[in-house]
Protein backbone atom coordinates (compact mmCIF):
# COMPACT_ATOMS: atom_id res chain seq x y z
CA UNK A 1 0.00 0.00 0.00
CA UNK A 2 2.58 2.42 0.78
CA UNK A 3 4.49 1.36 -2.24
CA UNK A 4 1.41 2.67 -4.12
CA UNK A 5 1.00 5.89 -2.31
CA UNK A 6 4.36 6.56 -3.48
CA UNK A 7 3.96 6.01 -6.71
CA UNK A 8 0.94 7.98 -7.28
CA UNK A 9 2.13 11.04 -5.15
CA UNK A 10 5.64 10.81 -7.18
CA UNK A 11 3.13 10.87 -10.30
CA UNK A 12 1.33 13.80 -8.64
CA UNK A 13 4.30 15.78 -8.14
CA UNK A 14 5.68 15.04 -11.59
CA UNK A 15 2.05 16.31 -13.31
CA UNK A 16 2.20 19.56 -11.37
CA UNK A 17 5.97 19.96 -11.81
CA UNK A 18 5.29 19.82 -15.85
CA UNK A 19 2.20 21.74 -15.39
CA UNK A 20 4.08 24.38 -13.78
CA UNK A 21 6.45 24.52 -16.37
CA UNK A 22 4.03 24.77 -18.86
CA UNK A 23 1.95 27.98 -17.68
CA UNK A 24 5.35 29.48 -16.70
CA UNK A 25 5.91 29.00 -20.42
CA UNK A 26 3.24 30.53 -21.73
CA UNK A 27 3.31 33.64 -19.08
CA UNK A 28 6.64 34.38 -20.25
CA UNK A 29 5.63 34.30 -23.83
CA UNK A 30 2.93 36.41 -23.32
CA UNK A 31 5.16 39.52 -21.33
CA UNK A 32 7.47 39.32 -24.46
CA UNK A 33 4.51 39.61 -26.71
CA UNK A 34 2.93 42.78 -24.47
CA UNK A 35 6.48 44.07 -24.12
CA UNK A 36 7.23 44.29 -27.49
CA UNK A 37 3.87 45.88 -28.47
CA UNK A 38 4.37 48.27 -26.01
CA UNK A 39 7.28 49.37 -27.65
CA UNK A 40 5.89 49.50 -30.61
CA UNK A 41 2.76 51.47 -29.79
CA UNK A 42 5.10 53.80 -28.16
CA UNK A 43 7.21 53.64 -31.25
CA UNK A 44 3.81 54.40 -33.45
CA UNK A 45 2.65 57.43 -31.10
CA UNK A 46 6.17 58.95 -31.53
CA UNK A 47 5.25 58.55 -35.52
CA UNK A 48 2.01 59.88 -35.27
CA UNK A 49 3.18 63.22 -32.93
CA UNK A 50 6.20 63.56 -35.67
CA UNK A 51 3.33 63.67 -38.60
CA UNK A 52 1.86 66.66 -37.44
CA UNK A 53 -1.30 64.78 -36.44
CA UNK A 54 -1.93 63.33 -39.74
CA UNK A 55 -2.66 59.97 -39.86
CA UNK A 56 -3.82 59.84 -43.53
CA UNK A 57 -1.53 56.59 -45.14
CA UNK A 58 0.34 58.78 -47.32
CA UNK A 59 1.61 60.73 -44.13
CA UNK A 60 1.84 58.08 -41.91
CA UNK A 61 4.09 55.94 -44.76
CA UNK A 62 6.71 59.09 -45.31
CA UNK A 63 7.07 58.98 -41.01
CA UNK A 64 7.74 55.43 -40.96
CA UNK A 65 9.86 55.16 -44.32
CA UNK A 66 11.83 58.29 -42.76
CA UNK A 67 12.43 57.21 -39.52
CA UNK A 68 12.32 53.49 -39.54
CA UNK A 69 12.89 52.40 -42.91
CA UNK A 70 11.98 49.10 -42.63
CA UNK A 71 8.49 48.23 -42.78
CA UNK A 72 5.72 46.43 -45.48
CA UNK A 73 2.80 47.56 -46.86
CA UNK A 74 0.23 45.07 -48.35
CA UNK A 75 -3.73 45.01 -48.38
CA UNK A 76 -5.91 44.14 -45.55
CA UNK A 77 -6.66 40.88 -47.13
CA UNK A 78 -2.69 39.90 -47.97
CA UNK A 79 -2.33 40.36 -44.30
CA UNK A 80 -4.85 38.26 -43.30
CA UNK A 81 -7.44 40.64 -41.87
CA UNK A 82 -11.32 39.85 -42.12
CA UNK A 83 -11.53 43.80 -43.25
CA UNK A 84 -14.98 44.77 -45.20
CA UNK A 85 -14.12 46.73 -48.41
CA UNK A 86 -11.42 46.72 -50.70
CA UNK A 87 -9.81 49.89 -50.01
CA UNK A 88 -7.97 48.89 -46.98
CA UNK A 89 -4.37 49.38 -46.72
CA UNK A 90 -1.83 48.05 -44.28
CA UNK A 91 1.24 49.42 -43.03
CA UNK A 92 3.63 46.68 -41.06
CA UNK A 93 6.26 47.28 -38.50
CA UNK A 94 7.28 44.64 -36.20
CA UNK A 95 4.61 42.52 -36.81
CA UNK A 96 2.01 45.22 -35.52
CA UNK A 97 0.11 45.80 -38.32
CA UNK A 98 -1.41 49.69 -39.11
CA UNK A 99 -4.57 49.67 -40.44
CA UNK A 100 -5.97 52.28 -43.34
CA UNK A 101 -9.46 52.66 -44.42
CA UNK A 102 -10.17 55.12 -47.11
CA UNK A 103 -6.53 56.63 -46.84
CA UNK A 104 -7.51 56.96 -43.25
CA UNK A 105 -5.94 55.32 -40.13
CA UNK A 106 -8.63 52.78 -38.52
CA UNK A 107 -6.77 50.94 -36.12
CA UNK A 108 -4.08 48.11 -35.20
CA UNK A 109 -3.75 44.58 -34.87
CA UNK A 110 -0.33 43.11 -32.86
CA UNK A 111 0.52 40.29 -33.83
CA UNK A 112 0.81 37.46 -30.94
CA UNK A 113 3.22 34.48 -30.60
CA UNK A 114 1.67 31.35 -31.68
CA UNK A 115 -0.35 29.34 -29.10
CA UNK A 116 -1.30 32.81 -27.62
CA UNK A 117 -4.29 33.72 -29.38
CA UNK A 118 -7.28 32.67 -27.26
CA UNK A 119 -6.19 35.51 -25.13
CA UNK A 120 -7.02 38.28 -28.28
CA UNK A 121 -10.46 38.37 -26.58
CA UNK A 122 -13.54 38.45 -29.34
CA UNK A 123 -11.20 40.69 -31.87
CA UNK A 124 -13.45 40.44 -35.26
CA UNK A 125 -9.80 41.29 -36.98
């Protein structure tokens, strides 16, 4: 009997060890992936404040091209955003994608490590 007791206790601890390890795991990737947006929001305000307050694409694309020079711009669809309309233009830095509507800034969408998305919430993008 106590032989048993053992065992399953040693199998108890084991479980939770691993368990542990696991949500300690995921916590960790999560701060990098807040961190890093963050940063980059902070980096976007900066952008924003340097374009005068205009946040029409054309604007918006001279600040980043002038000050970061590396980013992407596709269509809402190519980066795989649900977005109604055609017009919609996206501007990617770091993975934080800036959305345009009708040469108009609508919004952003970070982009979260894998195995983190359940915790976007009920984000239609």
């Amino acid at each position: 009997m106590r032989k048993r007791t053992g065992w399953i206790l040693g199998v108890a601890l084991v479980g939770s060890l691993l368990g542990n390890a696991f949500l300690l795991d995921r916590v960790s990737k999560w701060q990098e992936a807040w961190t890093e947006q963050s940063l980059t929001t902070s980096v976007v305000e900066r952008l924003y404040k340097q374009s005068g307050a205009d946040t029409s694409y054309k604007s918006v694309r001279n600040v980043v091209a002038r000050e970061l020079g590396e980013y992407e711009e596709t269509s809402a669809r190519e980066a795989g955003l649900d977005w109604p309309g055609p017009s919609a233009r996206v501007i990617v830095i770091d993975g934080t994608k800036l959305i345009f509507d009708n040469g108009q800034y609508a919004g952003s969408k970070a982009d979260l490590p894998a195995g983190l998305e359940h915790w976007r919430g009920n984000d239609p993008w």
